[in-house]
Every structure is written in structure tokens, then in C-alpha cells.
Protein backbone atom coordinates (compact mmCIF):
# COMPACT_ATOMS: atom_id res chain seq x y z
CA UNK A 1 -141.80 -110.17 -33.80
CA UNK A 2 -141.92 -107.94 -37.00
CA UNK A 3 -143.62 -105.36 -34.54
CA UNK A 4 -140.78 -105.13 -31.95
CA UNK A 5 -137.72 -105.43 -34.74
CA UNK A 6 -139.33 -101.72 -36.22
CA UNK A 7 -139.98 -100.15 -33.17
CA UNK A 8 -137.10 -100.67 -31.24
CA UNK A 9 -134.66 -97.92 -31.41
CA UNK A 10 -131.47 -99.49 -31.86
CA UNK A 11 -131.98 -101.75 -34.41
CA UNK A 12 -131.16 -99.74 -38.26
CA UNK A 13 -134.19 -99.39 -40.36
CA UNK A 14 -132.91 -102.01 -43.02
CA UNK A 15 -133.13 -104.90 -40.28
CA UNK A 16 -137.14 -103.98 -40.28
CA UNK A 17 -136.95 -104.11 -44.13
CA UNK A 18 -135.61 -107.46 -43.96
CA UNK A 19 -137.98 -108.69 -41.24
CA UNK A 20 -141.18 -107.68 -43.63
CA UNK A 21 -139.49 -109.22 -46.23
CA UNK A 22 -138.96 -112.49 -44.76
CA UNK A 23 -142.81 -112.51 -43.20
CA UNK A 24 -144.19 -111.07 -46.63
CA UNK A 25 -141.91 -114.28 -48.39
CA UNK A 26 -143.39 -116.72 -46.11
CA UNK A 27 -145.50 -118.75 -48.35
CA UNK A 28 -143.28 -119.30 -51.27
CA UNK A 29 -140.25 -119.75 -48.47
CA UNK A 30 -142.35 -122.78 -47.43
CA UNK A 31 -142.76 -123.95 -51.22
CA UNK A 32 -139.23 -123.19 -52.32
CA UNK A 33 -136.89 -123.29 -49.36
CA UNK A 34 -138.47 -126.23 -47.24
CA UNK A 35 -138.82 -128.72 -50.68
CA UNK A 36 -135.41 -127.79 -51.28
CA UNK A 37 -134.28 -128.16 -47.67
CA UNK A 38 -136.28 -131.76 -47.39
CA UNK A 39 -134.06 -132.75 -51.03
CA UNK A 40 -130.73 -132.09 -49.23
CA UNK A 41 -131.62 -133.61 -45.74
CA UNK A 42 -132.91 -136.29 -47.39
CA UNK A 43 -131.29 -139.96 -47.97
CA UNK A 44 -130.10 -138.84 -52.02
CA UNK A 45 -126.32 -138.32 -52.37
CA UNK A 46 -124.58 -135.86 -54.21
CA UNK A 47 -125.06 -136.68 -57.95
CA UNK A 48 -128.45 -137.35 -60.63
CA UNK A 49 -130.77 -138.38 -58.42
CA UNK A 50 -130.38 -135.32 -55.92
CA UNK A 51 -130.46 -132.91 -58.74
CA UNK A 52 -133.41 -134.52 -59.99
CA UNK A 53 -135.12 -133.77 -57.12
CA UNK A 54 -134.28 -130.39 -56.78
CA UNK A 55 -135.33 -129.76 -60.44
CA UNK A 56 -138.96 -131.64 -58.85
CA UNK A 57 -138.66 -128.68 -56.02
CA UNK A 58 -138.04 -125.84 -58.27
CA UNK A 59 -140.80 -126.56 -60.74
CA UNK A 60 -143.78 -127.09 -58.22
CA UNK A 61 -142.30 -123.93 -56.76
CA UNK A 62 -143.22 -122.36 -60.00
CA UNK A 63 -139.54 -121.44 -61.04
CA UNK A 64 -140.57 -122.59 -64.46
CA UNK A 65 -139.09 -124.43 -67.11
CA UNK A 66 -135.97 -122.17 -68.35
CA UNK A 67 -135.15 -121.15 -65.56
CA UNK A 68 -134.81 -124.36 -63.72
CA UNK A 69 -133.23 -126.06 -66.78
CA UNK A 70 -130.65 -123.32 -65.88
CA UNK A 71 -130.10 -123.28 -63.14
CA UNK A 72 -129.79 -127.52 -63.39
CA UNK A 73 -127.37 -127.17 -65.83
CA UNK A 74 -124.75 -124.89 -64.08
CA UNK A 75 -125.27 -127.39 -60.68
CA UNK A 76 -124.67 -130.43 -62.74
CA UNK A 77 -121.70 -129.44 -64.74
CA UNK A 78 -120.14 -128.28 -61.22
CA UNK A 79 -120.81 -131.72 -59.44
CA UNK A 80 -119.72 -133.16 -62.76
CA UNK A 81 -116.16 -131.60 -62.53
CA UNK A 82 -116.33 -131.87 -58.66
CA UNK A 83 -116.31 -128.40 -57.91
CA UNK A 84 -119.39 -129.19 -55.44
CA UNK A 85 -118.68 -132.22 -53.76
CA UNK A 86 -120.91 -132.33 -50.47
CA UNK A 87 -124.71 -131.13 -49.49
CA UNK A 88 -123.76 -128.01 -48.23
CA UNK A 89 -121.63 -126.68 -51.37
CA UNK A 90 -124.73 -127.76 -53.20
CA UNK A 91 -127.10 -125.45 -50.91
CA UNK A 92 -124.69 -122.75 -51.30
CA UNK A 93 -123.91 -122.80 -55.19
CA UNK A 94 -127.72 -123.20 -55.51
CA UNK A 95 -128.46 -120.07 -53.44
CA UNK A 96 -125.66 -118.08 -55.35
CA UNK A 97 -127.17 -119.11 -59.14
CA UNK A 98 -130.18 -117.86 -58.17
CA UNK A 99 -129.06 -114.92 -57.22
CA UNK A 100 -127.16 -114.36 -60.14
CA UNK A 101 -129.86 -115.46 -61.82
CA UNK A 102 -131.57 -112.46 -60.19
CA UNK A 103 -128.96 -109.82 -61.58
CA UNK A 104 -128.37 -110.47 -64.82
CA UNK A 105 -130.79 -107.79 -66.08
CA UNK A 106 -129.53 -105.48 -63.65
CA UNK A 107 -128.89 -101.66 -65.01
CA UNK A 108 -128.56 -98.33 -63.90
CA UNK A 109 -132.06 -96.18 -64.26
CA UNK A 110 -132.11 -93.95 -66.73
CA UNK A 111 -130.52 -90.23 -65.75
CA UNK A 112 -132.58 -87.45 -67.59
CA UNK A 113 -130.20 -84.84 -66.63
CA UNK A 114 -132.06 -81.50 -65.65
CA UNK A 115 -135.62 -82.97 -66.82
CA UNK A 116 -137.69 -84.89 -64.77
CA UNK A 117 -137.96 -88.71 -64.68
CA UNK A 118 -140.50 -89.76 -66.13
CA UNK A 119 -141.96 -92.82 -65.87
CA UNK A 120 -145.24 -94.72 -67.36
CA UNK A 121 -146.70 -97.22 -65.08
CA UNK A 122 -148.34 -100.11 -67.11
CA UNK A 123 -150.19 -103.20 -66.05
CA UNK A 124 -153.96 -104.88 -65.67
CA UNK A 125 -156.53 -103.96 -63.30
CA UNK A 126 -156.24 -105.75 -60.39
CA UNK A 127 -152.39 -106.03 -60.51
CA UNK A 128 -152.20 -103.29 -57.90
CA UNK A 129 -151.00 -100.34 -59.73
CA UNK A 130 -152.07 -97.57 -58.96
CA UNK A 131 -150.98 -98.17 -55.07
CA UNK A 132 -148.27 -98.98 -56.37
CA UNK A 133 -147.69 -95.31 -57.60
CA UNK A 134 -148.99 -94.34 -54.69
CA UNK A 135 -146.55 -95.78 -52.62
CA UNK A 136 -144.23 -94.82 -54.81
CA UNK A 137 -144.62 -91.12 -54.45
CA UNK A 138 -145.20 -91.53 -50.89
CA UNK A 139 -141.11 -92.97 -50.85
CA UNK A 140 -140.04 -90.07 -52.96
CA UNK A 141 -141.69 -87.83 -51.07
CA UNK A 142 -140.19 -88.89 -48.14
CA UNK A 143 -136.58 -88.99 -49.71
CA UNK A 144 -137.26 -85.36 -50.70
CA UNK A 145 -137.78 -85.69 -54.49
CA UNK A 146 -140.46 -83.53 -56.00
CA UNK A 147 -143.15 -85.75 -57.66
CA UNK A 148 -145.71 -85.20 -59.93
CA UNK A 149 -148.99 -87.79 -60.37
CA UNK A 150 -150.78 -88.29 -63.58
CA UNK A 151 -154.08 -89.58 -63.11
CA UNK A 152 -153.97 -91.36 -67.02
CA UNK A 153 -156.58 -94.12 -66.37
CA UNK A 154 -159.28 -91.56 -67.20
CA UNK A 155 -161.81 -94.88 -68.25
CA UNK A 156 -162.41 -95.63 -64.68
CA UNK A 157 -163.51 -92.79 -62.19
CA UNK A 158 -162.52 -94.58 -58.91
CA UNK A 159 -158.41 -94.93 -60.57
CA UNK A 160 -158.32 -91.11 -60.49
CA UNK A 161 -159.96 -90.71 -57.17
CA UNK A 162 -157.69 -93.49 -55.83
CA UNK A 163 -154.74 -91.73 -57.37
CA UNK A 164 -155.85 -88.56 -55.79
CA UNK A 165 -156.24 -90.02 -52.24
CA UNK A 166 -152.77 -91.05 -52.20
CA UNK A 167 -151.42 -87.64 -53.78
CA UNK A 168 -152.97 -86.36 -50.63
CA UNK A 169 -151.72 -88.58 -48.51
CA UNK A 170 -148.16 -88.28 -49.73
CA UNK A 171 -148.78 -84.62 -50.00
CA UNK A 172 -147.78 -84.25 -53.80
CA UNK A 173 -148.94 -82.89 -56.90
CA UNK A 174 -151.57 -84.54 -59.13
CA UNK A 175 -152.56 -83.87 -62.87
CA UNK A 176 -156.30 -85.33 -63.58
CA UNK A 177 -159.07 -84.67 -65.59
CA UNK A 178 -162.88 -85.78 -65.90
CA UNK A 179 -163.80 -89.39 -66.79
CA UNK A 180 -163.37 -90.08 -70.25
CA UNK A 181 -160.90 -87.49 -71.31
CA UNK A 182 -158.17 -89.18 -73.65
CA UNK A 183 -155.61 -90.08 -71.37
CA UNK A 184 -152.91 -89.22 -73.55
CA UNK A 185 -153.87 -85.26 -73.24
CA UNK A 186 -153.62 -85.97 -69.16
CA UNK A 187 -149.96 -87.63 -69.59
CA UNK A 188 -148.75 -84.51 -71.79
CA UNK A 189 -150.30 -81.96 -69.82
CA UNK A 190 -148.67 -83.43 -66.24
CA UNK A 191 -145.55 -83.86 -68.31
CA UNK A 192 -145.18 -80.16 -69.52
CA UNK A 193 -146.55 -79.26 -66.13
CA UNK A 194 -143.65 -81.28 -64.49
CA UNK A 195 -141.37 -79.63 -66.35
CA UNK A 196 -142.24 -76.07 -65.37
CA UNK A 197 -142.16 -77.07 -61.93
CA UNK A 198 -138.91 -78.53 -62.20
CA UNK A 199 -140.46 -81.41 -60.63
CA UNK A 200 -137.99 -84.53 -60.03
CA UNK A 201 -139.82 -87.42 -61.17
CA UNK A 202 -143.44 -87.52 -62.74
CA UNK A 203 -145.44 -91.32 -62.26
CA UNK A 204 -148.27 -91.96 -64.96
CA UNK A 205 -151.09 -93.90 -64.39
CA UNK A 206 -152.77 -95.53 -67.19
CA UNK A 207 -155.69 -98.20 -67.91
CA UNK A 208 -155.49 -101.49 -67.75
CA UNK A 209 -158.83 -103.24 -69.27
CA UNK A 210 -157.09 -105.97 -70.73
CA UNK A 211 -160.09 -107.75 -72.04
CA UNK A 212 -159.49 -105.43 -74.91
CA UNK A 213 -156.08 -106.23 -75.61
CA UNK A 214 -155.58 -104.27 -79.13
CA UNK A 215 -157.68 -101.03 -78.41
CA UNK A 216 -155.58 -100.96 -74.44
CA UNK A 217 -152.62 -101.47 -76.36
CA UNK A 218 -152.93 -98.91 -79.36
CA UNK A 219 -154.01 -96.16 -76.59
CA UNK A 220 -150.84 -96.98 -74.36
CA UNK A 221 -148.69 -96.18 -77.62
CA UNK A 222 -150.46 -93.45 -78.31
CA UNK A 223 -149.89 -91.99 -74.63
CA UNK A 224 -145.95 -92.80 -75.17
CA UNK A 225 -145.68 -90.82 -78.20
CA UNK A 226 -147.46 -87.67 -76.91
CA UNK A 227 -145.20 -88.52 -73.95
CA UNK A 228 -142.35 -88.02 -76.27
CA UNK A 229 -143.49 -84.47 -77.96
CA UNK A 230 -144.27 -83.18 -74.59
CA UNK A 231 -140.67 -84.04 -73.32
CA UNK A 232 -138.10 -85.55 -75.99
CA UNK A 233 -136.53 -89.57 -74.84
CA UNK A 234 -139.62 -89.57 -72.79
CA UNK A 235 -140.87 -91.29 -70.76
CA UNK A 236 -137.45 -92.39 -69.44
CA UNK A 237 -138.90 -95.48 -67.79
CA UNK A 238 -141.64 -98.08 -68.74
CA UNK A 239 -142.84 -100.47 -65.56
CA UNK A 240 -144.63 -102.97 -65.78
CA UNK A 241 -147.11 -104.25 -62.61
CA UNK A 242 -147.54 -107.63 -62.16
CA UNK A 243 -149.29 -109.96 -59.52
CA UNK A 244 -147.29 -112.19 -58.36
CA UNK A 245 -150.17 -114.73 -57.76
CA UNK A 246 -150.34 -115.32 -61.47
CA UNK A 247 -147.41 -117.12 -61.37
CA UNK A 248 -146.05 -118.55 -64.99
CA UNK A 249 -148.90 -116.13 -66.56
CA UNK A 250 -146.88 -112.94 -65.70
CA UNK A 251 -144.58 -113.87 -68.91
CA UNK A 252 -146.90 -113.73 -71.25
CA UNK A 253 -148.52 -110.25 -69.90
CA UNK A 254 -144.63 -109.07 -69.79
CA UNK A 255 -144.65 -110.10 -73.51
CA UNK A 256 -148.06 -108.54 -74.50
CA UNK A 257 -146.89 -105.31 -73.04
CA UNK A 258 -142.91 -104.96 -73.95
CA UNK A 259 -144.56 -106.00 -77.41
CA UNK A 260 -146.21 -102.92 -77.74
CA UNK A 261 -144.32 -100.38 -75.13
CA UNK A 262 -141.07 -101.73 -74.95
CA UNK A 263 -140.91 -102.44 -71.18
CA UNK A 264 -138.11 -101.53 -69.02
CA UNK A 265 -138.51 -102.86 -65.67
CA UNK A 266 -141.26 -104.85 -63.75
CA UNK A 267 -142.77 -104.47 -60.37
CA UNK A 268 -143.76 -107.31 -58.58
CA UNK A 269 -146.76 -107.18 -56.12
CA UNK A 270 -148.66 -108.82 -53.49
CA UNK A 271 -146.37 -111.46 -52.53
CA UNK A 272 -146.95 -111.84 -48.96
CA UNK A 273 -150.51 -113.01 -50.67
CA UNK A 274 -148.81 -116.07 -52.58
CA UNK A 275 -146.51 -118.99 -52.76
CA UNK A 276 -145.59 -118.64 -56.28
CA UNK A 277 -142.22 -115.67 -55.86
CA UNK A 278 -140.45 -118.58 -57.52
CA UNK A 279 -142.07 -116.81 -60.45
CA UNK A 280 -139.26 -113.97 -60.73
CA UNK A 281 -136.85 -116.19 -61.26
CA UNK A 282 -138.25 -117.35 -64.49
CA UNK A 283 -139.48 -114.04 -65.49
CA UNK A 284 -135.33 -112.99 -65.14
CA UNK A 285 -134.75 -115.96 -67.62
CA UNK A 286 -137.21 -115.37 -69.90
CA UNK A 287 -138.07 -111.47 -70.05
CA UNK A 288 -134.45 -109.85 -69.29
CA UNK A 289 -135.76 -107.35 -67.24
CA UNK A 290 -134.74 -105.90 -63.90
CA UNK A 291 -137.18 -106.71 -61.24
CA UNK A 292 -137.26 -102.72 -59.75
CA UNK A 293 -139.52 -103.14 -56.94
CA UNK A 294 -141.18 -106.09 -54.89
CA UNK A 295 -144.47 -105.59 -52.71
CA UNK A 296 -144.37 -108.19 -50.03
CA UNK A 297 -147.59 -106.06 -47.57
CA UNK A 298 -150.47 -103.60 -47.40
CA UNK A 299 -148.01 -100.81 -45.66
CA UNK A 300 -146.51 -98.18 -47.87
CA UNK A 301 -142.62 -99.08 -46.33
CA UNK A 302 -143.42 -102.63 -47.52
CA UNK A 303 -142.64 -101.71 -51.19
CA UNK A 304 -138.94 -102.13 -51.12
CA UNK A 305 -136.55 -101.76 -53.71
CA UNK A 306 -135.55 -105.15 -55.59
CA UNK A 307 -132.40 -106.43 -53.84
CA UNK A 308 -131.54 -110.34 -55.10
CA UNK A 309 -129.29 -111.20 -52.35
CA UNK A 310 -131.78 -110.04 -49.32
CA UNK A 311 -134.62 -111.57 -51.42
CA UNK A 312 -132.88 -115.29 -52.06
CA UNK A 313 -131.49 -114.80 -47.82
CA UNK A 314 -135.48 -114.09 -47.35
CA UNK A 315 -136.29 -117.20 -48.66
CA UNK A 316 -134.10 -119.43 -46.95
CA UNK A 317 -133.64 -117.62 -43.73
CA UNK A 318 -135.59 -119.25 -40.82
């Protein structure tokens, strides 16, 4: 079905983004959405016991603690004053606090006026970041932006020659240098080179060993300042890749790393792969930051742009 919705002429590209959104959402649809479905079909009324089972549903659906408590709160006080009076207000009041729950760390990116955008990607191996940037500047690309790579995980060899595949395949630009060159002189070096070019938007890789947590940490900083002499207020934008699959464990690696880098928005990947996308909501309680992107599939298209309305429809959408 996904197939036919993005090849068939007529239909507008978005309806194909919201197909692969809804496929890539299927596991934590059938954790969240069909507990939650089951609670109001089922024989509870309206009043403590049905909310007590939909706090039951949003917890194993790894919504966590604060956020649930929440988003419990706002529900009871509303069946308490009888603003929600029947099942279905209930569904729909539920679906609308988590979307707000969604936006409240919604801003507007950074504008660096005539300078490039520049933006440090940060995360742990395996979270799927450096596709991520690749995607990334694929989209740009596409959307006519000029981008600039930085290949700043210089402690791995493969991370550069990943980086450098996808700069090929996007057809950008890519700074790197040889394995075990400080990554900090790579980040200043693509930033001043960005610059000259009067490149749009510059993406900078960088390690992400985290079994040494203090030495990681200390060279990330160190690759932000230098950022900042090469290219004052930069770098504009600090995300942060996470796995989705780690479920409650992405706060604390949002905390380790807006600890020492001061994180501005996170990217959430690989959740076609899990059934724990409940997650963002209590990462929006607990973190304040905007979700920016979401990866719900292998394909480059199926990095979209965080949306909490289509992603909250996605999840209860049959």
C-alpha cells in the first residue's frame, strides 16, 4: 500500500510522507494506540478507574513517569469539572494533550543572517548519526541549499568514509582529514571553508565513544569553542541523535550531553525498528527540547521533519 500511495501521480507528496509515517509508527501504534483504544472500549466509565487505566497504557507504552502524571492530571481535572463527559471527548482531549505536549518546546531555528548554519551533530555510536547527516544533506541538497560536510569523528576511519559516501551520493562538499587528526582542527577548517564558499548550512560530524564519557565530552567542548573562533555564535545549532529503541534511557544521554554542549534540539531515529515512540513524549516533559527530526525507515525521504499533529494522527490512525 505504501508503494502505490508514492507512486501514483495524483496523490501530493505529503500523503506518501504520512503513509511512511504511519507504517514506520506501527509498533509503538500497537503499544500506545490499541492499549488505549482497548481502555475506552472497554466496560470502565468515565471517571478514576478509566483514567487509571489509561495511566496503566501510557506507562507500559514507555511515556514515562512525568509525562504521564501530566498528562493524567490535565484529563482528570477536566472530567472533574465535566468538561469531558463521554469516551469520545476523552479520546479526543487525550490526543490533543499530547500533542501539546509535543509543542511546547517548539522554536524557530536559529537565522545566522549572511553566514552559514551551522550545526554540530552529537550522539553515541550506534544511534545512527552520521546517516543521519547524510540524509540530511541529501534533503538540503535537494531543496537547493548549499551544504558543507565535516567529517569530525576522525577516531574511527569507517565514520569519515561513511560520511564521504553519502557526500557523494548527495553530491555535496565534504571537509575530512586522516584518522586521528584532532577533530576540532576538521570542524574549524570546514567552518572557515563554508564560509568562503558562502555555503548555506555546514553539518559536523563528531565521535561518539561514550564508554569514555569525560575524555568524549571535554573533546566535544573543545570542538564548540574552535567552532566559535572560526565563526562567532557558532555553531548555531546543537542536535542531539538518539535511538529511539532506548526508550526511558534517551533522558539521561540528553542530560549527559546538554550538560556539557548545551543541546538544542534532538533527532529521533529508527523508529519503525521499535515500540517505545512513547518515549518523545517524556523526553518533551523532561528535556524541553524540540524534537527536529524523526527517522521512521532506511530511505533517505523517510527522515521527515518533526510535525506533532501528523505524528499523534500516525499513531492512532488505522
Amino acid at each position: 500500500m505504501e508503494e502505490v500511495i508514492e507512486d501514483e501521480e495524483n496523490v501530493p507528496k505529503k500523503t506518501g510522507f504520512f503513509a511512511r509515517l504511519k507504517s514506520g509508527l506501527s509498533k509503538t501504534r500497537g503499544q500506545l494506540s490499541a492499549g488505549i483504544d482497548n481502555v475506552i472500549n472497554g466496560k470502565a466509565q468515565v471517571g478514576p478507574e478509566l483514567l487509571e487505566e489509561l495511566e496503566e497504557v501510557l506507562l507500559t507504552a514507555d511515556v514515562g513517569v512525568s509525562a504521564t502524571m501530566s498528562i493524567l492530571d490535565e484529563l482528570r481535572a477536566e472530567v472533574a469539572s465535566q468538561r469531558v463527559r463521554t469516551k469520545d471527548e476523552i479520546m479526543d482531549r487525550l490526543k490533543s494533550i499530547l500533542s501539546e505536549t509535543l509543542e511546547e518546546n517548539n522554536r524557530d531555528w536559529v537565522n545566522p543572517g549572511k553566514n552559514p548554519l551551522v550545526i554540530l551533530m552529537v550522539g553515541i555510536n550506534g544511534s545512527g548519526k552520521t546517516t543521519t547527516i547524510g540524509k540530511l544533506a541529501e534533503k538540503w541538497k535537494q531543496e537547493g541549499k548549499k551544504v558543507l560536510l565535516a567529517a569530525g569523528d576522525t577516531f574511527r576511519a569507517a565514520a569519515a568514509e561513511q560520511l564521504t559516501i553519502w557526500a557523494e551520493r548527495a553530491n555535496v562538499s565534504i571537509i575530512c582529514q586522516k584518522t586521528g587528526t584532532d577533530p576540532s582542527a576538521v570542524a574549524f577548517d570546514a567552518v572557515k571553508a563554508a564560509v568562503s564558499r558562502e555555503m548555506d548550512i555546514v553539518l559536523i560530524d563528531t565521535a561518539g565513544r561514550l564508554q569514555t564519557n569525560h575524555n568524549l565530552m571535554e573533546e566535544l567542548k573543545k570542538i564548540k569553542r574552535v567552532i566559535g573562533k572560526a565563526l562567532p555564535k557558532a555553531p548555531h545549532e546543537t542536535f542531539l541523535v538518539l535511538d529511539s529503541g532506548l526508550g526511558q534511557n534517551a533522558n539521561s544521554q540528553c542530560k549527559l550531553f546538554d550538560d556539557a554542549l548545551s543541546v538544542t534540539g534532538l533527532i529521533m531515529t529508527k523508529l519503525d525498528g521499535t515500540g517505545k515512540g512513547g518515549v518523545l513524549f517524556n523526553l518533551a516533559k523532561e528535556t524541553k527540547k524540540p524534537v527536529r527530526f524523526i527517522g521512521v525507515g532506511e530511505k533517505s525521504e523517510d527522515l521527515q521533519e518533526f510535525d506533532s499533529k501528523s505524528f499523534v494522527n500516525a499513531l492512532f490512525e488505522s
